[in-house]
Protein backbone atom coordinates (compact mmCIF):
# COMPACT_ATOMS: atom_id res chain seq x y z
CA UNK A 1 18.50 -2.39 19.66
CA UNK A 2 18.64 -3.05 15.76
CA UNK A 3 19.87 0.43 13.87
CA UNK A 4 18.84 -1.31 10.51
CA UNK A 5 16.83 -4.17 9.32
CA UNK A 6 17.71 -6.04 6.65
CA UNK A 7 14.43 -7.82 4.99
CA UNK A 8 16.06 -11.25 4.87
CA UNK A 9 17.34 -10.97 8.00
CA UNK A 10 13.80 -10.78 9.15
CA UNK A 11 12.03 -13.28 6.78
CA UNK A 12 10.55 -15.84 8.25
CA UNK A 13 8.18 -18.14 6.42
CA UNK A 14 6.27 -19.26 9.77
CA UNK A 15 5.44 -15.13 10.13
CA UNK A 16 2.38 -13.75 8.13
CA UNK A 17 3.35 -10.81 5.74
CA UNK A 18 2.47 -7.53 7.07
CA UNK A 19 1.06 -4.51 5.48
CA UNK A 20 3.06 -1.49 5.43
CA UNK A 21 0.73 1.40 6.39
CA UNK A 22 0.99 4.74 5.14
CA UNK A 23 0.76 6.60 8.61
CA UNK A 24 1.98 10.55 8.12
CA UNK A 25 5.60 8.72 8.97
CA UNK A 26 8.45 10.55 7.58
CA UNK A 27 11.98 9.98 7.09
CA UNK A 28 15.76 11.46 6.57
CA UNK A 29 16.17 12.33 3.01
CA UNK A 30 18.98 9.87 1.50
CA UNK A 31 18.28 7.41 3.72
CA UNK A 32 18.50 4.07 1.78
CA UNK A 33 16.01 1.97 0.81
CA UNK A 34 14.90 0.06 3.61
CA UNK A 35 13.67 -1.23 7.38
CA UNK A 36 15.08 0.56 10.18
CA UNK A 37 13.48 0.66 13.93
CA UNK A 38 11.67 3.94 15.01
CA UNK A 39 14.31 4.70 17.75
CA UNK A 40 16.87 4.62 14.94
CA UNK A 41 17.94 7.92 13.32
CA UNK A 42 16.70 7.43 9.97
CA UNK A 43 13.04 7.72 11.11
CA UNK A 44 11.95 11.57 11.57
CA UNK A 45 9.16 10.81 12.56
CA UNK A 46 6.85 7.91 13.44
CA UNK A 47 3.44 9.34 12.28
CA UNK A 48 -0.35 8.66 13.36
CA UNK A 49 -0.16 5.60 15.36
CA UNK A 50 3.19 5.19 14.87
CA UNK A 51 5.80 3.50 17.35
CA UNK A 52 9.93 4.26 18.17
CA UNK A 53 9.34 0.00 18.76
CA UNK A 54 7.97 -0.23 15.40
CA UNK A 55 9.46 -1.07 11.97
CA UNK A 56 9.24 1.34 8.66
CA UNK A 57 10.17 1.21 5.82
CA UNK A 58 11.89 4.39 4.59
CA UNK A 59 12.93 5.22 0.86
CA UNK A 60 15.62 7.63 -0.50
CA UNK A 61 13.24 10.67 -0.94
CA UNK A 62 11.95 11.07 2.93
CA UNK A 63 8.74 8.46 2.47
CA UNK A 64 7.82 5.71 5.14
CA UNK A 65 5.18 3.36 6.09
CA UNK A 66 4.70 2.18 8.96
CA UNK A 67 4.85 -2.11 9.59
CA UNK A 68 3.74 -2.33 13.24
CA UNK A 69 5.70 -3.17 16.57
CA UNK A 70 8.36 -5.22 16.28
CA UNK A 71 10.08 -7.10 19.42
CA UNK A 72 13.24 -6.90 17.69
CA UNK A 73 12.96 -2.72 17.99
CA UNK A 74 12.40 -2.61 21.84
């Protein structure tokens, strides 16, 4: 299980870039700038649509969108 993703860790140039969705996802206020797995801590919660597999992106003030299932979050 990956607690937090860091975006170079998952660039890939043979991967197409994926939209990050604004889905009613929320996160922890303070959390850093960043991707983190839905199971992980930092996610409240993982709106409309919304997977603990997936990856978001959550920013300092609470925001999040919402990337899509990643393997690397089962």
């Amino acid at each position: 299980v990956i607690t937090a993703v860091n975006a170079t860790t998952l660039a890939n140039p043979l991967l197409e870039k994926r939209a990050c969705t604004n889905n009613g996802c929320t996160c922890k206020r303070g959390t850093p700038q960043g991707q983190y797995c839905g199971i992980c801590s930092e996610v409240v919660s993982a709106g409309t649509g919304g997977l603990y597999s997936g990856l978001f992106e959550c920013n300092p003030s609470g925001g999040c969108c919402f990337y899509g299932a990643r393997s690397e979050c089962s």
